[in-house]
PDB file of N, CA and C in Angstrom:
ATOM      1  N   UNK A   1      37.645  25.373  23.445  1.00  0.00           N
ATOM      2  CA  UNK A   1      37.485  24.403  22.386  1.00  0.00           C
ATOM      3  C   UNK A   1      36.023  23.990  22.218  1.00  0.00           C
ATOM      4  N   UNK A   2      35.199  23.816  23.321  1.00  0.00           N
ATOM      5  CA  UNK A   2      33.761  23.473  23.231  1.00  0.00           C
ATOM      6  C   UNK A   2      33.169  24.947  22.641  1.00  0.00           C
ATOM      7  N   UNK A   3      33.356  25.871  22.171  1.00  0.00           N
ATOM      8  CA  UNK A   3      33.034  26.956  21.857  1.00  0.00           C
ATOM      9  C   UNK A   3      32.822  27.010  20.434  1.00  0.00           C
ATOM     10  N   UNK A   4      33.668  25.942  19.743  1.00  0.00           N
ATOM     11  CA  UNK A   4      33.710  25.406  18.419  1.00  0.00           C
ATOM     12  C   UNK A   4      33.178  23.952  18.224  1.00  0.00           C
ATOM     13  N   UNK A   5      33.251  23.306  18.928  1.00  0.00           N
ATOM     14  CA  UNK A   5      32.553  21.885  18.569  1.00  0.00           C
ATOM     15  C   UNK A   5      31.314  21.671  19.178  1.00  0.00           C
ATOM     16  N   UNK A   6      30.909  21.680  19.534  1.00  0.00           N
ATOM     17  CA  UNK A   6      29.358  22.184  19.821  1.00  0.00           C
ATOM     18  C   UNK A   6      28.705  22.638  18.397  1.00  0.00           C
ATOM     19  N   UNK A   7      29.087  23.909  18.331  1.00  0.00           N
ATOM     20  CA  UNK A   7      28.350  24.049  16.969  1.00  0.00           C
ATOM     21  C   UNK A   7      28.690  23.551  15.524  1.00  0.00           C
ATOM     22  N   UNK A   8      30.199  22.922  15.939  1.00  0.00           N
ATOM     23  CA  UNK A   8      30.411  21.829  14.211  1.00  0.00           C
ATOM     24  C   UNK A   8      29.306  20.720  14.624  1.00  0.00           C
ATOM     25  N   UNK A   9      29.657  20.346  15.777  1.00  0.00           N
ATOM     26  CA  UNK A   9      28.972  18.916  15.836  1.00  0.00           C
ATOM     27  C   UNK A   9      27.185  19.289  15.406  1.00  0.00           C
ATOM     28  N   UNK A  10      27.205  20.537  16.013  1.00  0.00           N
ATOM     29  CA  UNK A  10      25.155  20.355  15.379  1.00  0.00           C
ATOM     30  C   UNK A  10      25.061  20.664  14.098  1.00  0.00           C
ATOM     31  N   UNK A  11      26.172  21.369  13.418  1.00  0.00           N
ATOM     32  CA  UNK A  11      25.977  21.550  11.808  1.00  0.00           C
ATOM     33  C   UNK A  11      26.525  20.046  10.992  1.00  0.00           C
ATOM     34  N   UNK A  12      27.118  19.367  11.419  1.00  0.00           N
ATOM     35  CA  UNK A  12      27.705  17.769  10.614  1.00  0.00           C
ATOM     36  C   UNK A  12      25.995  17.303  10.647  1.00  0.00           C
ATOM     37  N   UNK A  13      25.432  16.860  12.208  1.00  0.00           N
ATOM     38  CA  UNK A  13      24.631  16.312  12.514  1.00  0.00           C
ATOM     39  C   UNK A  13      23.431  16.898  11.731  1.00  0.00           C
ATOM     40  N   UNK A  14      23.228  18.362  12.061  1.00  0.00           N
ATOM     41  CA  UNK A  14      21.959  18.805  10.786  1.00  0.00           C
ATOM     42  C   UNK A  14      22.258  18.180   9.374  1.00  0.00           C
ATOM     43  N   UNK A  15      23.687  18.681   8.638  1.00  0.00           N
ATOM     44  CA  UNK A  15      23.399  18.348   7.651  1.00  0.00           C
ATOM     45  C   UNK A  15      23.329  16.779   6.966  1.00  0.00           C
ATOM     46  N   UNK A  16      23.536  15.657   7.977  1.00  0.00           N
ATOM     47  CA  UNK A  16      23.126  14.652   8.017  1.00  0.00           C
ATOM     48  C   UNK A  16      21.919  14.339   8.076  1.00  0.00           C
ATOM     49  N   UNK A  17      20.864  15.283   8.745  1.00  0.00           N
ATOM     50  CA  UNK A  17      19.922  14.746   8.699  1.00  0.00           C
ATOM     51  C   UNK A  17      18.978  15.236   7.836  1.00  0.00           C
ATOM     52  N   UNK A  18      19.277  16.104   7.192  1.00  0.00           N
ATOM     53  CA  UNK A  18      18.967  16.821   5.866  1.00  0.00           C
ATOM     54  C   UNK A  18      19.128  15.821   4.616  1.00  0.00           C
ATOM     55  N   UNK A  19      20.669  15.082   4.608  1.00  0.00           N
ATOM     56  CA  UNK A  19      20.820  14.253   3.554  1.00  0.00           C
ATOM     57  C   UNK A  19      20.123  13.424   3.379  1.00  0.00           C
ATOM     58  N   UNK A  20      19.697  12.787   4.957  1.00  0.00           N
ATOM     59  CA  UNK A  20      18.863  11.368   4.697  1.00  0.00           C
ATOM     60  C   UNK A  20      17.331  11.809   4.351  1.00  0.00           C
ATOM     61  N   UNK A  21      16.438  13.013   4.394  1.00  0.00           N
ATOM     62  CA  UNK A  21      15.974  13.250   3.916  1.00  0.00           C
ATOM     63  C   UNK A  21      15.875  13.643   2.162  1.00  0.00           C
ATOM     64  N   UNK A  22      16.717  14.119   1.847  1.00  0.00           N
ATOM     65  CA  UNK A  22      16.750  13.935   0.440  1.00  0.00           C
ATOM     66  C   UNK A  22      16.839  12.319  -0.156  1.00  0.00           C
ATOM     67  N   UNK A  23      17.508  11.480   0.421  1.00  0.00           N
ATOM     68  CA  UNK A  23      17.503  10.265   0.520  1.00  0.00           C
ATOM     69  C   UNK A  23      16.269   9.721   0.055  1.00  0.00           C
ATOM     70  N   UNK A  24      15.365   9.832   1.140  1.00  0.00           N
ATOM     71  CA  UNK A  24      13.884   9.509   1.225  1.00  0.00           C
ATOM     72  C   UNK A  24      13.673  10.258   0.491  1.00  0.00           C
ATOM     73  N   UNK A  25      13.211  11.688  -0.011  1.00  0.00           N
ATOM     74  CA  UNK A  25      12.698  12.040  -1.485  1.00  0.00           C
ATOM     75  C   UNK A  25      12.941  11.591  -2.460  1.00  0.00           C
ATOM     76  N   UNK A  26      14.078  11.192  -2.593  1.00  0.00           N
ATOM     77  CA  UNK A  26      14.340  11.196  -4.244  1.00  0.00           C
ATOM     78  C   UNK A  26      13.951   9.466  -4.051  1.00  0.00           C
ATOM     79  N   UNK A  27      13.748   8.614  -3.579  1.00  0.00           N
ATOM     80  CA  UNK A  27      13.135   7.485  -3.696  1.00  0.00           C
ATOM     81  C   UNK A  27      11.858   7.680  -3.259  1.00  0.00           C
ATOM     82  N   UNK A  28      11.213   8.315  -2.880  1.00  0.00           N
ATOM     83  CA  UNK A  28       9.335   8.411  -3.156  1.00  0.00           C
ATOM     84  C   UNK A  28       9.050   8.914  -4.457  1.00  0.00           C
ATOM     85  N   UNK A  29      10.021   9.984  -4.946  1.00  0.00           N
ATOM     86  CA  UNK A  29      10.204  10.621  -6.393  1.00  0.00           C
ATOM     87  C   UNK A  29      10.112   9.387  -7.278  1.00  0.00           C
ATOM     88  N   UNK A  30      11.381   8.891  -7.210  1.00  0.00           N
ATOM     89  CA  UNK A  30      11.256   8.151  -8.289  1.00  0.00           C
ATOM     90  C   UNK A  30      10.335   6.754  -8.227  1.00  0.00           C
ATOM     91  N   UNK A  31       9.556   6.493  -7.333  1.00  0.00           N
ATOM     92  CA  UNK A  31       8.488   5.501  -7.341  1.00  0.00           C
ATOM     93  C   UNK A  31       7.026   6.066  -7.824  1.00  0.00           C
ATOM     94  N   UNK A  32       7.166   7.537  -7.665  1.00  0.00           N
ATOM     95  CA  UNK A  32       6.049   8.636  -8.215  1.00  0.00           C
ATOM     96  C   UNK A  32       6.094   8.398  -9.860  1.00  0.00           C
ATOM     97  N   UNK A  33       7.544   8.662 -10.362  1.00  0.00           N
ATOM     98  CA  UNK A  33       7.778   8.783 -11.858  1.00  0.00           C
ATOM     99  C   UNK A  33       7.559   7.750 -12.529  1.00  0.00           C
ATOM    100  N   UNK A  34       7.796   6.350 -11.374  1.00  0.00           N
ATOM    101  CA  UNK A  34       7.992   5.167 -12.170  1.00  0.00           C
ATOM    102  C   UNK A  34       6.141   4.502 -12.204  1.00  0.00           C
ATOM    103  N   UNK A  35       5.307   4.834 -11.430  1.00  0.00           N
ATOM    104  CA  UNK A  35       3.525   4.560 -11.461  1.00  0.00           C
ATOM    105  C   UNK A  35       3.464   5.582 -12.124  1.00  0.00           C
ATOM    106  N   UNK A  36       3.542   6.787 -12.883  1.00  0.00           N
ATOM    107  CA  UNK A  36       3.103   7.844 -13.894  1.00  0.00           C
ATOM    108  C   UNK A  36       2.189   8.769 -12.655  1.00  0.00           C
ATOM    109  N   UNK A  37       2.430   8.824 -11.405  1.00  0.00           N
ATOM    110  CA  UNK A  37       1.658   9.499 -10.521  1.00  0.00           C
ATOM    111  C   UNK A  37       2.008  11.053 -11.024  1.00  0.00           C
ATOM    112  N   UNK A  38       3.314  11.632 -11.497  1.00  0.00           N
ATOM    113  CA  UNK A  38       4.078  12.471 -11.584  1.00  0.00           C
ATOM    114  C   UNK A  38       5.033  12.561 -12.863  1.00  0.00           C
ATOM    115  N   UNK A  39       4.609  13.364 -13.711  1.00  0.00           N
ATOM    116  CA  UNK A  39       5.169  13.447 -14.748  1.00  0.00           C
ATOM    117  C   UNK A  39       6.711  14.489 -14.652  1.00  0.00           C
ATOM    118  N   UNK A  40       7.477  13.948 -15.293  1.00  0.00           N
ATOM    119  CA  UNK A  40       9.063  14.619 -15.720  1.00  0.00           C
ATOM    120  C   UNK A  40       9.119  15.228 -16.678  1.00  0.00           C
ATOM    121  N   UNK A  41       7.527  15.352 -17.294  1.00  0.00           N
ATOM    122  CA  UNK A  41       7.481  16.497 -18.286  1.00  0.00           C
ATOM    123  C   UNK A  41       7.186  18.021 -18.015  1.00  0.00           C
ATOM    124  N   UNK A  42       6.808  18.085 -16.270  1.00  0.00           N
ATOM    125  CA  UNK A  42       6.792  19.172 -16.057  1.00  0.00           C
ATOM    126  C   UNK A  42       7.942  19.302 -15.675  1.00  0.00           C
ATOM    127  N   UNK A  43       8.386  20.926 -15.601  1.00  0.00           N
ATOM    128  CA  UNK A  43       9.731  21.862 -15.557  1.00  0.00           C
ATOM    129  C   UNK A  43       9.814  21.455 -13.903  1.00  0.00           C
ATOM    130  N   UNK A  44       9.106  21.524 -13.268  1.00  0.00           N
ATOM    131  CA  UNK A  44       9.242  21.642 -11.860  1.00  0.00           C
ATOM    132  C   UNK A  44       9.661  19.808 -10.917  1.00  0.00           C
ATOM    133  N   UNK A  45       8.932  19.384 -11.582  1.00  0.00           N
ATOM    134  CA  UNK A  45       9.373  17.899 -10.967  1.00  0.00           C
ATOM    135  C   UNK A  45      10.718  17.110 -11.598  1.00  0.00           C
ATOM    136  N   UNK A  46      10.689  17.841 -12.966  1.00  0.00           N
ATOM    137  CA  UNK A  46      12.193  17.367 -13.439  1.00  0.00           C
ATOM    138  C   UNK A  46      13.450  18.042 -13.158  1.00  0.00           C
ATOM    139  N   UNK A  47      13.262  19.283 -12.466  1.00  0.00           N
ATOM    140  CA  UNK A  47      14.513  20.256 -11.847  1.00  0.00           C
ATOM    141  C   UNK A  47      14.501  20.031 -10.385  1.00  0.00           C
ATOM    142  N   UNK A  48      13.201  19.041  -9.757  1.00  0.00           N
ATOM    143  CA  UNK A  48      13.573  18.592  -8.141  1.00  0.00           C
ATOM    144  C   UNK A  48      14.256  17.416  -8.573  1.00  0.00           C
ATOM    145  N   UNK A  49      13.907  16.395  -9.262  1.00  0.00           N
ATOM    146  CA  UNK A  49      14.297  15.342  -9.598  1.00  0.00           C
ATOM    147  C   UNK A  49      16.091  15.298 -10.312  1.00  0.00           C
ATOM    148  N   UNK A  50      16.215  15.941 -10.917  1.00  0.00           N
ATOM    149  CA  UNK A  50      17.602  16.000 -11.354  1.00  0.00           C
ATOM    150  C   UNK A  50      18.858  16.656 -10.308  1.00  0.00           C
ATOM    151  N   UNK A  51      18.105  17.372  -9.280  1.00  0.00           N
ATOM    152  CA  UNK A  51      18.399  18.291  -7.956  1.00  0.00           C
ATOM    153  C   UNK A  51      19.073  16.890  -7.267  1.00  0.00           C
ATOM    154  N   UNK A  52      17.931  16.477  -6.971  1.00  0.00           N
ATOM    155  CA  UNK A  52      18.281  15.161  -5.781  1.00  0.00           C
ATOM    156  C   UNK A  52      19.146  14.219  -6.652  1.00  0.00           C
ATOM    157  N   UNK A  53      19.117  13.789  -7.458  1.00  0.00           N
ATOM    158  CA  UNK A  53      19.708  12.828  -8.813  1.00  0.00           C
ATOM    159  C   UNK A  53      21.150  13.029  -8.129  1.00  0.00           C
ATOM    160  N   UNK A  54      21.305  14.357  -8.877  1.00  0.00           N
ATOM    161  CA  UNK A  54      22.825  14.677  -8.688  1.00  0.00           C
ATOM    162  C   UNK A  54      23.347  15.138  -7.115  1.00  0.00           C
ATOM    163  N   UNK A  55      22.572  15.296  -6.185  1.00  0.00           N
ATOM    164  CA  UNK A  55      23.049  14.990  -5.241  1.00  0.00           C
ATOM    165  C   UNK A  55      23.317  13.793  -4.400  1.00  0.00           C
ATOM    166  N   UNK A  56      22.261  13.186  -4.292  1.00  0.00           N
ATOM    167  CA  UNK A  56      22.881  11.882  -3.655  1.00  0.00           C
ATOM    168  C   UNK A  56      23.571  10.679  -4.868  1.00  0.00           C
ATOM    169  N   UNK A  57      23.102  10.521  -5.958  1.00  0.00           N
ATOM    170  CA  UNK A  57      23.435   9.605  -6.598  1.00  0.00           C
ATOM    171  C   UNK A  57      25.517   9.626  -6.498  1.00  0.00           C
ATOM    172  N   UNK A  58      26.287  10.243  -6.102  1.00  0.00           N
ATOM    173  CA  UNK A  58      27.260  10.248  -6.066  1.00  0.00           C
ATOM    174  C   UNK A  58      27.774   9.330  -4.967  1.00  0.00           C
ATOM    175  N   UNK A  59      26.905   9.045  -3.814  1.00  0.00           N
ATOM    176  CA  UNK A  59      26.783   8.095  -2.481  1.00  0.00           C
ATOM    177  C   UNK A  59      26.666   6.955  -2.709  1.00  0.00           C
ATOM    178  N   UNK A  60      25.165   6.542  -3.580  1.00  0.00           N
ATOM    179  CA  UNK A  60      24.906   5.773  -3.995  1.00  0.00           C
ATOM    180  C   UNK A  60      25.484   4.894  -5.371  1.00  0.00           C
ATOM    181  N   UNK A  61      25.971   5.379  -5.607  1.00  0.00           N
ATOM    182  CA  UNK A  61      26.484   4.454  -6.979  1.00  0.00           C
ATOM    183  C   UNK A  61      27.856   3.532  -6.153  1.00  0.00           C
ATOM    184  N   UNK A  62      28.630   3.730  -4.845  1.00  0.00           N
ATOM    185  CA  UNK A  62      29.258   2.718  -4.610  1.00  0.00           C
ATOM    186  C   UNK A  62      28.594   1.343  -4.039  1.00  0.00           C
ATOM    187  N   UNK A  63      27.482   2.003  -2.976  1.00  0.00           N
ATOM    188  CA  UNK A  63      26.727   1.300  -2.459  1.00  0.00           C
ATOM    189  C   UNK A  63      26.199   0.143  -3.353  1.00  0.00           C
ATOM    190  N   UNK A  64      25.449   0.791  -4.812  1.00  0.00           N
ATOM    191  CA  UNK A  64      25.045  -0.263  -5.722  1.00  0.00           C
ATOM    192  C   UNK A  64      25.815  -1.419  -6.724  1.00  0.00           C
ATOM    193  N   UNK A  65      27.149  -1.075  -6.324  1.00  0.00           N
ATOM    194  CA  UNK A  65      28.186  -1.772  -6.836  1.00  0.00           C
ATOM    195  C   UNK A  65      28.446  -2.911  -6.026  1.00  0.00           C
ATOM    196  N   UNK A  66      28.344  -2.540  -4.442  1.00  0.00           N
ATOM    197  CA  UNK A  66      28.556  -3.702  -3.419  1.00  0.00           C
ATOM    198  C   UNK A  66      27.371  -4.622  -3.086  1.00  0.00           C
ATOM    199  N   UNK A  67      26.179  -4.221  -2.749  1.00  0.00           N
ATOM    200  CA  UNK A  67      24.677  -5.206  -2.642  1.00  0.00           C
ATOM    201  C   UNK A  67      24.123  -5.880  -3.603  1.00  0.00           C
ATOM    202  N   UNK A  68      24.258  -6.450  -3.731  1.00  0.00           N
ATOM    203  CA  UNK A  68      23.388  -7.835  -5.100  1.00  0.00           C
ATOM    204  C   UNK A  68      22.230  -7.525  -5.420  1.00  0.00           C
ATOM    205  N   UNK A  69      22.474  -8.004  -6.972  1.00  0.00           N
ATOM    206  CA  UNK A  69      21.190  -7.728  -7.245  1.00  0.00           C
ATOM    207  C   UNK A  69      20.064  -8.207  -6.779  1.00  0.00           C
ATOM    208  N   UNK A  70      19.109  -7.435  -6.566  1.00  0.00           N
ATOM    209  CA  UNK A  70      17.546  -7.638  -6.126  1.00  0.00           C
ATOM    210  C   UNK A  70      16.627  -7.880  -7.066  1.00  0.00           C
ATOM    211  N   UNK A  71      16.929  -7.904  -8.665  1.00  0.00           N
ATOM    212  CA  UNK A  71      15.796  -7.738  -9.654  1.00  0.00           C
ATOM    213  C   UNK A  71      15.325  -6.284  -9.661  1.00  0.00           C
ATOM    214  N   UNK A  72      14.107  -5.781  -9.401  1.00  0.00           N
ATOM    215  CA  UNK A  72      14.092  -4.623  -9.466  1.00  0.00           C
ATOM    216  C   UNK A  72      13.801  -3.489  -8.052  1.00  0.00           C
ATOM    217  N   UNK A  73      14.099  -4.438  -7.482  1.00  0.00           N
ATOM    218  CA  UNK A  73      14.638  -3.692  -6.193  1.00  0.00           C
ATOM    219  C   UNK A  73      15.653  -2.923  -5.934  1.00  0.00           C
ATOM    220  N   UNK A  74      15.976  -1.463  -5.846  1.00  0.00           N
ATOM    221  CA  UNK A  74      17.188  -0.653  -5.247  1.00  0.00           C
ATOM    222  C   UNK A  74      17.056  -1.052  -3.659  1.00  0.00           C
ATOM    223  N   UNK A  75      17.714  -1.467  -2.925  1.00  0.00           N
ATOM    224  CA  UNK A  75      17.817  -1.122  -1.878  1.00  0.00           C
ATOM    225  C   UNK A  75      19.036  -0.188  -0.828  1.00  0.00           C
ATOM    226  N   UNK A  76      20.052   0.090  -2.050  1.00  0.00           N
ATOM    227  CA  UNK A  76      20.899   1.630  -1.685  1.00  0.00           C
ATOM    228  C   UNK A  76      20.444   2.302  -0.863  1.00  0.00           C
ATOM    229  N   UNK A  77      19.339   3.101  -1.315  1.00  0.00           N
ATOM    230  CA  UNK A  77      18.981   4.196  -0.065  1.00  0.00           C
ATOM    231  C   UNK A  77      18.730   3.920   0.763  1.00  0.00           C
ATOM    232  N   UNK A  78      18.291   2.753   1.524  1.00  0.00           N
ATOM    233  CA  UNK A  78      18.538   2.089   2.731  1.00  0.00           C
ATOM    234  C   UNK A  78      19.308   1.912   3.213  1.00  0.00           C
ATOM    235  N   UNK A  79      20.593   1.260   2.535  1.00  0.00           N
ATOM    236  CA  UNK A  79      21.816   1.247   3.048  1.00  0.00           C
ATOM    237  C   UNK A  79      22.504   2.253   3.563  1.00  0.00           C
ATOM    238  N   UNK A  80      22.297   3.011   2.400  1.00  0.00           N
ATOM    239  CA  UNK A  80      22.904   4.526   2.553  1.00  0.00           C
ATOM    240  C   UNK A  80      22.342   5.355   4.340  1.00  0.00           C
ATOM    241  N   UNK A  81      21.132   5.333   4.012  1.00  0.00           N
ATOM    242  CA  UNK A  81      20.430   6.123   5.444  1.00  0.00           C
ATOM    243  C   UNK A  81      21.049   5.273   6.731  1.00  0.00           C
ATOM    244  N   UNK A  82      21.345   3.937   6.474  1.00  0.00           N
ATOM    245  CA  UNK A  82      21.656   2.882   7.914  1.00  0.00           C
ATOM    246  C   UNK A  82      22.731   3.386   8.062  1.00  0.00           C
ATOM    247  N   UNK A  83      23.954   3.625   7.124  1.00  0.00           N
ATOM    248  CA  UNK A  83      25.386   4.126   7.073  1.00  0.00           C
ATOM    249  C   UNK A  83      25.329   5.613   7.883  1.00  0.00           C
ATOM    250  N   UNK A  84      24.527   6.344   7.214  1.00  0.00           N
ATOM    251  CA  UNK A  84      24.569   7.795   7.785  1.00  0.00           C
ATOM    252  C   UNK A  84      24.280   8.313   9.084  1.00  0.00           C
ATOM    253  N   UNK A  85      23.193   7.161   9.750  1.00  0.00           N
ATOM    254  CA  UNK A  85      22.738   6.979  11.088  1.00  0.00           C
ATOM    255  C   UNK A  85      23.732   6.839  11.565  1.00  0.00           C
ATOM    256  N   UNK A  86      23.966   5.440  11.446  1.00  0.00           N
ATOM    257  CA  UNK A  86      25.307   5.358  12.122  1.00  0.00           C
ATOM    258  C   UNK A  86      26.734   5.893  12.313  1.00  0.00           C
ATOM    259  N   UNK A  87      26.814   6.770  11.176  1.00  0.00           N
ATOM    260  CA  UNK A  87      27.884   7.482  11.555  1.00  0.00           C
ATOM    261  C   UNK A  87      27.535   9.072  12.463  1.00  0.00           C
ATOM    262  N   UNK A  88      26.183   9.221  12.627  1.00  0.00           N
ATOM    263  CA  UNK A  88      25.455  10.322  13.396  1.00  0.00           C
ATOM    264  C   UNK A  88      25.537   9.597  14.895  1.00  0.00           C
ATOM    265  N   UNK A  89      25.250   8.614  14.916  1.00  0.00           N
ATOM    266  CA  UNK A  89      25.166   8.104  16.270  1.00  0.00           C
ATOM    267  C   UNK A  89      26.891   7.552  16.957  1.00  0.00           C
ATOM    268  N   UNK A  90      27.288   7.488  15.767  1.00  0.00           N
ATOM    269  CA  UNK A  90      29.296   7.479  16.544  1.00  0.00           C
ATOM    270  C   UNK A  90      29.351   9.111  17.009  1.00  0.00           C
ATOM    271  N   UNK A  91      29.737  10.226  15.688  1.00  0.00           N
ATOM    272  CA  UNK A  91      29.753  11.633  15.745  1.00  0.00           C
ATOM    273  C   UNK A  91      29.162  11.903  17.745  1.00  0.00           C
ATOM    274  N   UNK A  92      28.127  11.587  18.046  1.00  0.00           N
ATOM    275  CA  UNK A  92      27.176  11.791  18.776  1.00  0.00           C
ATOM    276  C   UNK A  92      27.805  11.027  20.545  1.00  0.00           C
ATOM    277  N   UNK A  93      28.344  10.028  20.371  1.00  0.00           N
ATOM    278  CA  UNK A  93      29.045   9.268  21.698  1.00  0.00           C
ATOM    279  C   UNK A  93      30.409  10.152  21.612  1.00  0.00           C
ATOM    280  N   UNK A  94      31.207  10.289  20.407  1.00  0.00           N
ATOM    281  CA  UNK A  94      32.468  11.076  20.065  1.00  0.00           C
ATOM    282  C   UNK A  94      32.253  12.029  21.056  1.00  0.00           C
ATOM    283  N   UNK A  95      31.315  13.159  20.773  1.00  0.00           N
ATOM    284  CA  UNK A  95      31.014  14.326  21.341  1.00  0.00           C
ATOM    285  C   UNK A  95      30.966  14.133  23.077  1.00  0.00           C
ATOM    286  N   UNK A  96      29.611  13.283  23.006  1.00  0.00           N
ATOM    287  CA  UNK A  96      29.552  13.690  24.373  1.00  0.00           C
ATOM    288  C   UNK A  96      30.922  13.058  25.262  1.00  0.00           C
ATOM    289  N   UNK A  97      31.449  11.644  25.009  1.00  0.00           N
ATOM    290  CA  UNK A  97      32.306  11.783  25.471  1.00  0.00           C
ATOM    291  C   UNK A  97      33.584  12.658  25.438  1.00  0.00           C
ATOM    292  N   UNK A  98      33.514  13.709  24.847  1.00  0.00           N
ATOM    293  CA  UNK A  98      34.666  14.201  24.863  1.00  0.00           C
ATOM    294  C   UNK A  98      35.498  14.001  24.465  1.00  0.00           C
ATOM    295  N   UNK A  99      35.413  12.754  22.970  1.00  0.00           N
ATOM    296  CA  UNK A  99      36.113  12.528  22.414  1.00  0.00           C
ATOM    297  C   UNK A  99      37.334  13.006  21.460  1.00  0.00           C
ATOM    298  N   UNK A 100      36.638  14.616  20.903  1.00  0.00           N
ATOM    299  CA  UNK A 100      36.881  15.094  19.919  1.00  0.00           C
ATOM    300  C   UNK A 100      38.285  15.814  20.050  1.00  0.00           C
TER     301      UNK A 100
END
C-alpha cells in the first residue's frame, strides 16, 4: 500500500504547491495591470492572465462571497493560500502517521 501513497501523497502535495503559486502570480499580475506596469494589450500577458483567471478564479469566487468587504482590497488569495497550506500540512501528519 505505501507503494502507492507515497507517490499520491507527493503528487496532491506538488500540485498544491504549484496552485499556491499561481495564486501568487495572478495577484502580482493583476497589481502589474492595475499600475499600467504591464499592458493586456499584448497577446502574451493577456493569454498568462486569462490562463491564471480561469484557473484559480473558480476557488476564489467562494472565498469572496464569505470575507467582507475591504474597499479595494482582495484579500482571497490569502485566504485561499492559508486554506491550501493547511490542508498540505493535515495531508502531511495524515501520511506520516499512517493515517491513510
Amino acid at each position: 500500500m505505501d507503494v502507492i501513497i507515497g507517490p499520491l501523497f507527493w503528487l496532491v502535495t506538488t500540485v498544491i504547491d504549484l496552485y499556491i503559486w499561481v495564486i501568487i502570480i495572478g495577484a502580482v499580475l493583476s497589481w502589474l495591470v492595475t499600475f499600467n506596469v504591464v499592458n493586456t494589450s499584448n497577446r502574451f500577458v493577456w493569454a498568462v492572465g486569462d490562463f491564471i483567471h480561469r484557473v484559480s478564479e473558480p476557488a476564489l469566487r467562494p472565498i469572496r462571497g464569505i470575507l467582507p468587504n475591504l474597499g479595494g482590497i482582495d484579500i482571497s488569495p490569502l485566504a485561499l493560500i492559508l486554506l491550501l497550506v493547511f490542508a498540505k500540512q493535515i495531508l502531511a501528519r495524515l501520511y506520516v502517521s499512517g493515517g491513510f
